[in-house]
Protein backbone atom coordinates (compact mmCIF):
# COMPACT_ATOMS: atom_id res chain seq x y z
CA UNK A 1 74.75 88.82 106.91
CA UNK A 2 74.93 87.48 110.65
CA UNK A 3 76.91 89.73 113.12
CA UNK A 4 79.41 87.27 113.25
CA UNK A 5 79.86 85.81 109.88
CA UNK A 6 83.34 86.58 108.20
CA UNK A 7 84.52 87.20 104.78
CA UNK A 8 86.76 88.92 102.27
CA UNK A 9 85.91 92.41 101.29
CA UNK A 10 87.54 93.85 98.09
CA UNK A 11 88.33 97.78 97.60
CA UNK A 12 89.61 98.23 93.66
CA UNK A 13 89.81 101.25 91.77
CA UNK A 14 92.43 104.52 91.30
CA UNK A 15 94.90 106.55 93.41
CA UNK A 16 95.27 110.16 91.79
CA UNK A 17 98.47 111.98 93.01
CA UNK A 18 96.59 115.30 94.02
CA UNK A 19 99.95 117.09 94.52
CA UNK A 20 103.22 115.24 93.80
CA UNK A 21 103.60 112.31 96.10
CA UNK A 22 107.03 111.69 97.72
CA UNK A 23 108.74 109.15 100.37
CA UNK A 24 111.77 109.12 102.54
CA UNK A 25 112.63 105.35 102.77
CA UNK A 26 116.78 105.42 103.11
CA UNK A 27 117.00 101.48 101.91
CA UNK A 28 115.35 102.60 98.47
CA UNK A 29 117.95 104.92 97.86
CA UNK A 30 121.16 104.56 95.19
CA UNK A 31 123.48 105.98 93.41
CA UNK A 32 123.10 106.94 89.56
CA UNK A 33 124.05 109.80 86.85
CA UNK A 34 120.82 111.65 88.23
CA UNK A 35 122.09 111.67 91.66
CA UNK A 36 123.92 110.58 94.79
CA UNK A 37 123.22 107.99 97.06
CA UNK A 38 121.41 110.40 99.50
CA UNK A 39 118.79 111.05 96.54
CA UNK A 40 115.24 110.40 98.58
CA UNK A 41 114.52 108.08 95.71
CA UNK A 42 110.48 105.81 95.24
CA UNK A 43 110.60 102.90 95.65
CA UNK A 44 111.40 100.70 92.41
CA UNK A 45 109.81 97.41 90.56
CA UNK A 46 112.84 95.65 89.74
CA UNK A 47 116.75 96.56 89.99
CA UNK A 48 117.33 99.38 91.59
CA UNK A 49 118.29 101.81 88.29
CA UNK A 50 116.88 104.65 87.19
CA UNK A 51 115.22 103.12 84.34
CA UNK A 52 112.90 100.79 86.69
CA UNK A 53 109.57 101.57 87.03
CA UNK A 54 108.38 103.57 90.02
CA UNK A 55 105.83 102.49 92.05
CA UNK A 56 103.91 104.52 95.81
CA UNK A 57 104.24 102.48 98.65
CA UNK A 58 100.96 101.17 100.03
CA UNK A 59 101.98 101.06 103.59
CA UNK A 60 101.60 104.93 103.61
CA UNK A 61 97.86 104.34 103.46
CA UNK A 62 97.86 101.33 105.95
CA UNK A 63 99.84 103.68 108.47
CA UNK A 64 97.14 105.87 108.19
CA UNK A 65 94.10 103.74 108.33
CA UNK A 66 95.91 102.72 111.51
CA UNK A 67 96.09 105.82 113.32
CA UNK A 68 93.09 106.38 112.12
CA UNK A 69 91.37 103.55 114.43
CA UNK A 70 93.69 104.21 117.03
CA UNK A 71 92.38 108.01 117.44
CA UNK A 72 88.94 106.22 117.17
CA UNK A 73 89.47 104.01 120.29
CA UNK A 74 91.21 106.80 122.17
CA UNK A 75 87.63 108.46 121.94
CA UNK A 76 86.01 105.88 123.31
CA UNK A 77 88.36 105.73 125.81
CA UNK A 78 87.94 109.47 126.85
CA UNK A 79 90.44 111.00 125.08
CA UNK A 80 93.34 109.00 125.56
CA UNK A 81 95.15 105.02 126.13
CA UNK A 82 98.29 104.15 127.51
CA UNK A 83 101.58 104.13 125.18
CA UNK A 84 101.18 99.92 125.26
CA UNK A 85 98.08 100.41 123.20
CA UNK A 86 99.35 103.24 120.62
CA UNK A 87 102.28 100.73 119.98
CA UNK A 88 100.28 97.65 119.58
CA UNK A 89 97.22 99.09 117.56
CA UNK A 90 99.44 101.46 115.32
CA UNK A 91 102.55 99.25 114.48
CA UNK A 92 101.50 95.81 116.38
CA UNK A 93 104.99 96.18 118.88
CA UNK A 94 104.42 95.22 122.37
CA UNK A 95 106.75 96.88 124.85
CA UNK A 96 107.04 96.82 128.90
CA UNK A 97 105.47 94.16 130.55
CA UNK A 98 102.97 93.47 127.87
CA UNK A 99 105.86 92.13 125.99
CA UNK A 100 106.50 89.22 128.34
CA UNK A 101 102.77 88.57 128.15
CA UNK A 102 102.81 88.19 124.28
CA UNK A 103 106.33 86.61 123.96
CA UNK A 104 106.85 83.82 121.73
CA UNK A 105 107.33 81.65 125.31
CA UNK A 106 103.76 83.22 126.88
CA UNK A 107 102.08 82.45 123.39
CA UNK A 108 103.09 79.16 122.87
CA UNK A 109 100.06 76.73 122.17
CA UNK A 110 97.57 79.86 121.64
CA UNK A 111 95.25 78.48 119.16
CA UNK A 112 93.48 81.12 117.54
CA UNK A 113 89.43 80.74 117.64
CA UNK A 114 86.57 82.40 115.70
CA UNK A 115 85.03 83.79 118.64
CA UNK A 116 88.34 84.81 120.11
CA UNK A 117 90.42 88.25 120.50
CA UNK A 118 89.41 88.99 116.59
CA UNK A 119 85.97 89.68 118.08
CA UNK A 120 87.10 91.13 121.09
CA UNK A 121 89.33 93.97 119.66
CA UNK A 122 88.54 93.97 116.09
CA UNK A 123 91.10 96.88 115.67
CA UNK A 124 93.96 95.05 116.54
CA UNK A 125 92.91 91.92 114.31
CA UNK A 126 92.63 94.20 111.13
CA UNK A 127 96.62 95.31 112.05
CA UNK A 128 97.87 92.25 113.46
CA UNK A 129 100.89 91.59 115.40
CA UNK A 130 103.63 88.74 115.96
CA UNK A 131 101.57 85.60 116.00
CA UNK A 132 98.60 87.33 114.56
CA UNK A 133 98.18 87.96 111.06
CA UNK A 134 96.37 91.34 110.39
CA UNK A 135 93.39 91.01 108.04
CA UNK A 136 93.84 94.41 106.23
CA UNK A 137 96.12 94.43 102.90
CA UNK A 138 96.74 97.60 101.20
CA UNK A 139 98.42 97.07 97.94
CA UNK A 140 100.75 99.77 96.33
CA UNK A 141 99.70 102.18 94.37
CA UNK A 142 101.32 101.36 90.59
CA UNK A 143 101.11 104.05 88.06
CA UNK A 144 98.50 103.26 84.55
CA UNK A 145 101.30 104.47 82.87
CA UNK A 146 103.91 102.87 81.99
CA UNK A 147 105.07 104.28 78.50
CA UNK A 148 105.97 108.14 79.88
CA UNK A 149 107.63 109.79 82.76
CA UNK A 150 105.22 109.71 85.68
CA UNK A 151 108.32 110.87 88.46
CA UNK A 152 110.81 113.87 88.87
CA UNK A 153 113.78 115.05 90.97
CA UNK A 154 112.70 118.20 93.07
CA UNK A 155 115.89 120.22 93.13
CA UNK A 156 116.13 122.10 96.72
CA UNK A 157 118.16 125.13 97.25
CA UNK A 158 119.18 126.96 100.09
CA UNK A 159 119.29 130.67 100.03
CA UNK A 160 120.69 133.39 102.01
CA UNK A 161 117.28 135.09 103.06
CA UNK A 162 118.66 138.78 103.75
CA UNK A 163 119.83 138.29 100.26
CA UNK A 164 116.84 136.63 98.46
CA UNK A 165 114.86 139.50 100.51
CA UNK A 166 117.04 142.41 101.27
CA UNK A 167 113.98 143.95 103.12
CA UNK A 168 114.26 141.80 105.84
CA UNK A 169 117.24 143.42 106.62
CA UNK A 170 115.74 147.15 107.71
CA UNK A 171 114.41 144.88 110.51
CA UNK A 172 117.57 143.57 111.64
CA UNK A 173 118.75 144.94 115.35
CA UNK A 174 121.12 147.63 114.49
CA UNK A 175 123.91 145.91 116.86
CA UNK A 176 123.99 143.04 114.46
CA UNK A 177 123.71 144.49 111.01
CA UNK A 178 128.07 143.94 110.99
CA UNK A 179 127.83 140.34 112.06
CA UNK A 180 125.20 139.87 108.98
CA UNK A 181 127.76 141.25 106.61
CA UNK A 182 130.38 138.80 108.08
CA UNK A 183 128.31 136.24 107.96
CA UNK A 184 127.22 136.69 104.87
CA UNK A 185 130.55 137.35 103.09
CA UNK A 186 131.97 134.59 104.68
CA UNK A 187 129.04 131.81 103.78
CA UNK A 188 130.35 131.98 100.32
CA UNK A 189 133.86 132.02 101.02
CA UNK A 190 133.32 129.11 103.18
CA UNK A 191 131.16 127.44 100.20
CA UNK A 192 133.92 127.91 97.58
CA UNK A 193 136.30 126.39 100.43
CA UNK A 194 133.70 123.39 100.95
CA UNK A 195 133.06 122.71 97.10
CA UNK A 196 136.75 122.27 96.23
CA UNK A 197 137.80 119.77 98.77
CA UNK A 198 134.96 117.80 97.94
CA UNK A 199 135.54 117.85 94.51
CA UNK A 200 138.85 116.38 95.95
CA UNK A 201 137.19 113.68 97.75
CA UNK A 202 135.40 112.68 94.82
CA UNK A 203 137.84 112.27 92.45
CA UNK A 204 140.10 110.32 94.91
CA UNK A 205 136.68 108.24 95.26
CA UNK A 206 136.72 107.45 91.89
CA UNK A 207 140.25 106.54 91.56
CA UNK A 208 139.80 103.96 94.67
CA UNK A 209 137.47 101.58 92.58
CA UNK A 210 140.82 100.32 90.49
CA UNK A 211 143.53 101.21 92.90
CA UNK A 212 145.56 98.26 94.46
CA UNK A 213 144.77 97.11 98.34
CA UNK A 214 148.38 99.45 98.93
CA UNK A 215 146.78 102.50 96.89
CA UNK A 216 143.84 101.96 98.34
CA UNK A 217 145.18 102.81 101.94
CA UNK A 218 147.03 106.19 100.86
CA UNK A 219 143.64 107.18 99.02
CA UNK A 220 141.95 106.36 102.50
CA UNK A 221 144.25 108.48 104.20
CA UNK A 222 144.26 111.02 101.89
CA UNK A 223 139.93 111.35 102.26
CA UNK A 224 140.83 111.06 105.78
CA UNK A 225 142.80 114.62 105.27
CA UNK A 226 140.86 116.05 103.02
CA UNK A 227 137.42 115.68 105.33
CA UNK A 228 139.48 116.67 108.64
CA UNK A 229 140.62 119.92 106.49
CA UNK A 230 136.90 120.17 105.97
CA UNK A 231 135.64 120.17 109.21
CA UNK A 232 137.86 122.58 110.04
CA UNK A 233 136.78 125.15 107.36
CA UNK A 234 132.96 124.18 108.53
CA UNK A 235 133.99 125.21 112.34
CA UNK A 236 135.92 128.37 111.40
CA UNK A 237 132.15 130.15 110.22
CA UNK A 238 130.67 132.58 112.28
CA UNK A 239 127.39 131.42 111.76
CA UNK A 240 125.85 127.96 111.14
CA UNK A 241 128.42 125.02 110.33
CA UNK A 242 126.59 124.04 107.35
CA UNK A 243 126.77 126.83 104.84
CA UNK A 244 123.53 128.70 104.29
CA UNK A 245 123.92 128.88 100.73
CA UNK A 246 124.35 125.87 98.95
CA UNK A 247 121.78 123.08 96.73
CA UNK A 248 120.39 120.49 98.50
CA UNK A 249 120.21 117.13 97.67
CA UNK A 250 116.72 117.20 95.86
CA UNK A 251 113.98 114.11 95.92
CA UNK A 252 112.06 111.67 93.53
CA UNK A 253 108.15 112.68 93.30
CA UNK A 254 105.61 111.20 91.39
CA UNK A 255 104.01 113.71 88.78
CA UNK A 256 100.90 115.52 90.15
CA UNK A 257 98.19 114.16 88.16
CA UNK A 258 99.06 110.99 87.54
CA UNK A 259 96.71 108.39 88.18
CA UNK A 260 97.79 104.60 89.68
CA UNK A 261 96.24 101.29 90.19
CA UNK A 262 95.67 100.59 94.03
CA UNK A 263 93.26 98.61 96.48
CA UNK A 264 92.99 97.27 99.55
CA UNK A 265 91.55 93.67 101.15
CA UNK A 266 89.95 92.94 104.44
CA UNK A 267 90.47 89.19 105.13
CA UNK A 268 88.19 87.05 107.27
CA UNK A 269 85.97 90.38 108.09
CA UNK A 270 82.91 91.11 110.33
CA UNK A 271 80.59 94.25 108.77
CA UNK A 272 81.84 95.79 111.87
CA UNK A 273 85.43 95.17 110.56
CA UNK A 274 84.13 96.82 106.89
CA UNK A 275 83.04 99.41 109.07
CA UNK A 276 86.14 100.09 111.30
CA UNK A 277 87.67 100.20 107.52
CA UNK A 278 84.97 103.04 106.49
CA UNK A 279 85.32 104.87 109.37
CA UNK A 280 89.44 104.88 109.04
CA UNK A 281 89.12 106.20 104.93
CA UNK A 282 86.21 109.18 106.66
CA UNK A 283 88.85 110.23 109.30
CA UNK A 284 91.55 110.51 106.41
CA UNK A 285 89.29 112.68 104.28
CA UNK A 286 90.05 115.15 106.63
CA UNK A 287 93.60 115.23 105.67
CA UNK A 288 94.26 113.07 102.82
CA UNK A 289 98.23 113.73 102.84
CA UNK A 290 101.06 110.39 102.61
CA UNK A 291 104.95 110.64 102.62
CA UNK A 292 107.33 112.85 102.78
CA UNK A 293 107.87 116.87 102.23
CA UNK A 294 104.25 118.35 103.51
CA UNK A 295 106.23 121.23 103.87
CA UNK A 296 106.81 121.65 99.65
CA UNK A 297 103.54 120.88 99.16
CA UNK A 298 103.56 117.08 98.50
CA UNK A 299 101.56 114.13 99.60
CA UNK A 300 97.64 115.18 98.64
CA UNK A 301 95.75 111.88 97.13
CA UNK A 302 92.03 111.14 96.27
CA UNK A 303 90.78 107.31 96.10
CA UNK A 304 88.37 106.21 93.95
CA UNK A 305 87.44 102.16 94.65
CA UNK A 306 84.44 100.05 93.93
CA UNK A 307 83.68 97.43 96.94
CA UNK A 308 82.89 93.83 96.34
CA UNK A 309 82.78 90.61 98.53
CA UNK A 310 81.42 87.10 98.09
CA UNK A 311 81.22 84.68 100.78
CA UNK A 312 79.69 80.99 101.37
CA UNK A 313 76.11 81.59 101.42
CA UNK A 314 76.45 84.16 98.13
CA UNK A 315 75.96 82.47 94.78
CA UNK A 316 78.16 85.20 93.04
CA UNK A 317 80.33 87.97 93.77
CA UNK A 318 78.52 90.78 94.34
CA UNK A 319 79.16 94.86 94.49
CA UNK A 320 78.54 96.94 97.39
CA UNK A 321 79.16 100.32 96.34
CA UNK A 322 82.37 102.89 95.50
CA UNK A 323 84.13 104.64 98.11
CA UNK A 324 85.62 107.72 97.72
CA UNK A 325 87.88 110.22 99.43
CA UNK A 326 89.54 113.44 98.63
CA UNK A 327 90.21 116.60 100.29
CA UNK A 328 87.30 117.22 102.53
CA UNK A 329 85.40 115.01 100.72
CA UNK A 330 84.03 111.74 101.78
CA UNK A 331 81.32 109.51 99.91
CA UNK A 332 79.73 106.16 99.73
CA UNK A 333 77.91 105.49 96.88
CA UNK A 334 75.33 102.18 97.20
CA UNK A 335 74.82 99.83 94.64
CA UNK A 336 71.62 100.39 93.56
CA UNK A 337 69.49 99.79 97.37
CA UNK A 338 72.58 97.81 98.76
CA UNK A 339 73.18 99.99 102.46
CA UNK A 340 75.43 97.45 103.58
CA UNK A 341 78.64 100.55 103.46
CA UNK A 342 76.19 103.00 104.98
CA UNK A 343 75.34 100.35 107.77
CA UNK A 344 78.92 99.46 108.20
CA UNK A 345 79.80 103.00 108.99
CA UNK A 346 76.64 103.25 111.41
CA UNK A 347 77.44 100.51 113.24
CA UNK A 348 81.23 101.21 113.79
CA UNK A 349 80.46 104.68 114.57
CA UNK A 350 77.94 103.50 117.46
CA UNK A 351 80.65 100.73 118.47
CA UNK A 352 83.43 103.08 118.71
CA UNK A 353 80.78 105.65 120.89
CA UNK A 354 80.00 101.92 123.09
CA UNK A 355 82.61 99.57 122.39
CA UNK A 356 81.04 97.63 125.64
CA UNK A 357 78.02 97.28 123.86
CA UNK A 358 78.99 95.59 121.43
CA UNK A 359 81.35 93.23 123.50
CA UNK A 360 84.39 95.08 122.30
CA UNK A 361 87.81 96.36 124.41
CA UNK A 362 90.13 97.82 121.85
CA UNK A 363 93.06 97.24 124.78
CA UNK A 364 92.82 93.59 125.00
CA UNK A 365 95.66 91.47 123.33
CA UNK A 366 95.32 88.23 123.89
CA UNK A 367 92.20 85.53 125.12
């Protein structure tokens, strides 16, 4: 393949959900029997009901991938860019005075060209920005199975930790040993206070659906009342407003083990582009965590994808390997003697060590 010749590589295989895997995207939330409206729920195909099939948002990945090349060009740049280029080559935003240069007035009658900015910074062509299509699709990772549970709510709950550990209290300061006590005998007081008027609140909640536009206002003022009253209680404590022991609105996880269709496309790319792609899934082997709620635990993945292209001057689609990454663990397996992966990782490893070299400037936005 010549240097400069272009086309569509295909990554297809398996996500497995090392650990349980976990977002916090507010918009996907809702309110059902299994929980409130601040319910860190996954995303859904279809209606937004618990019955809809869950699905792991790709753009997890592609968030990655792109820091990924951005830490790459901050090498080559000595160790660090300016905070135009971590905007534009991790979410494609101009800001400051590079946003004048790339408004929609400034672009006007920029015609894109082969041997244009896509050559020049290849990393910024692979995540696009306004006016300039990125070339990398990561699709979203949809569970095989589709006749069994593949998600649960993680219940939190906060605890009292002189009381979960009563050790911990031989190395309290003797001076503050009462104030524990207090606080401690009035965290529950305070919770039974809490838990009452918002039992309150929610029944009056309920009641508002069918009330007249009259009823409604009373019922308004009476939440009004009852959340003042609450505030109140809240700022009477001692110690922290919030009450240290108490559940916590819990979280939607897919099911460690379970095993979901995924991918990902490079459009209209270079072998350098395949290998700026390569290089990105290496780095993430280092720390192959997406989502929400590291601190439970959650958010280990492995990948397991076969690589195929087929441009003009192949007769047939043809495979270039698997890919794989897990914990620590990075491999490229060739098809048969194909070393077209291997060379695509040589060659962006030597581009991102000389990106002049190779005619490259990873901080250039428009030509």
């Amino acid at each position: 393949m010549h240097p400069t010749q272009r086309r569509a590589y295909y990554f297809r295989g398996t996500t497995k959900a090392i650990s349980a895997l976990a977002v916090n995207r507010p918009d996907d939330n809702f309110a059902s029997p299994t929980g409130s409206k601040d319910l860190q729920r996954l995303p859904r195909l279809g209606p937004k009901l618990d019955k809809s099939p869950v699905f792991f948002p790709g753009t997890q990945l592609r968030h990655r991938i792109r820091e990924a090349l951005l830490l790459g060009a901050c090498q080559s740049a000595g160790g660090r860019l300016p905070l135009k280029d971590h905007f534009m080559l991790l979410q494609g935003v101009p800001i400051g005075e590079l946003a004048k240069e790339l408004s929609p007035t400034a672009m006007e009658g920029v015609i894109e060209r082969e041997q244009g900015l896509r050559t020049i910074n290849p990393l910024i062509s692979l995540g696009g920005f306004w006016k300039h299509a990125g070339t990398l699709g990561v699709d979203d990772w949809l569970p095989e199975t589709t006749d069994q549970p593949v998600h649960y709510i993680h219940s939190r709950m906060r605890a009292m930790p002189h009381k979960r550990n009563p050790a911990l209290v031989d190395y309290v300061a003797e001076p503050d040993i009462s104030k524990l006590k207090r606080i401690m005998t009035e965290d529950g007081d305070i919770a039974r206070q809490v838990r009452a008027i918002d039992d309150e609140v929610k029944a009056i909640k309920k009641a508002y659906a069918e009330a007249s536009t009259a009823e409604r206002k009373k019922l308004g003022e009476q939440i009004n009342q009852l959340e003042a009253r609450r505030a109140e209680v809240k700022a009477s404590k001692e110690g922290a407003t919030e009450t240290l022991e108490r559940p916590l609105e819990g979280y939607e996880a897919i099911i460690p083990g379970t095993v979901m269709h995924s991918g990902l496309d490079i459009a209209r790319a270079s072998e350098l582009d395949l290998g700026f792609i390569l290089y990105a899934l290496r780095h993430i082997s280092q720390h192959p965590y997406v989502g929400a709620h590291y601190a439970d635990g959650k958010g280990e993945f492995a990948l397991d994808w076969q690589v195929r292209t087929w441009g003009e001057e192949l007769k047939a689609p043809i495979t270039l390997g698997r890919v794989k990454v897990a914990l620590l663990e990075f491999e490229i397996i060739p098809e048969g003697d194909n070393e077209t992966l291997n060379n695509a990782l040589k060659q962006a490893n030597a581009a991102f060590a000389n990106p002049a070299e190779y005619g490259l400037d990873f901080s250039v936005y428009k030509v």
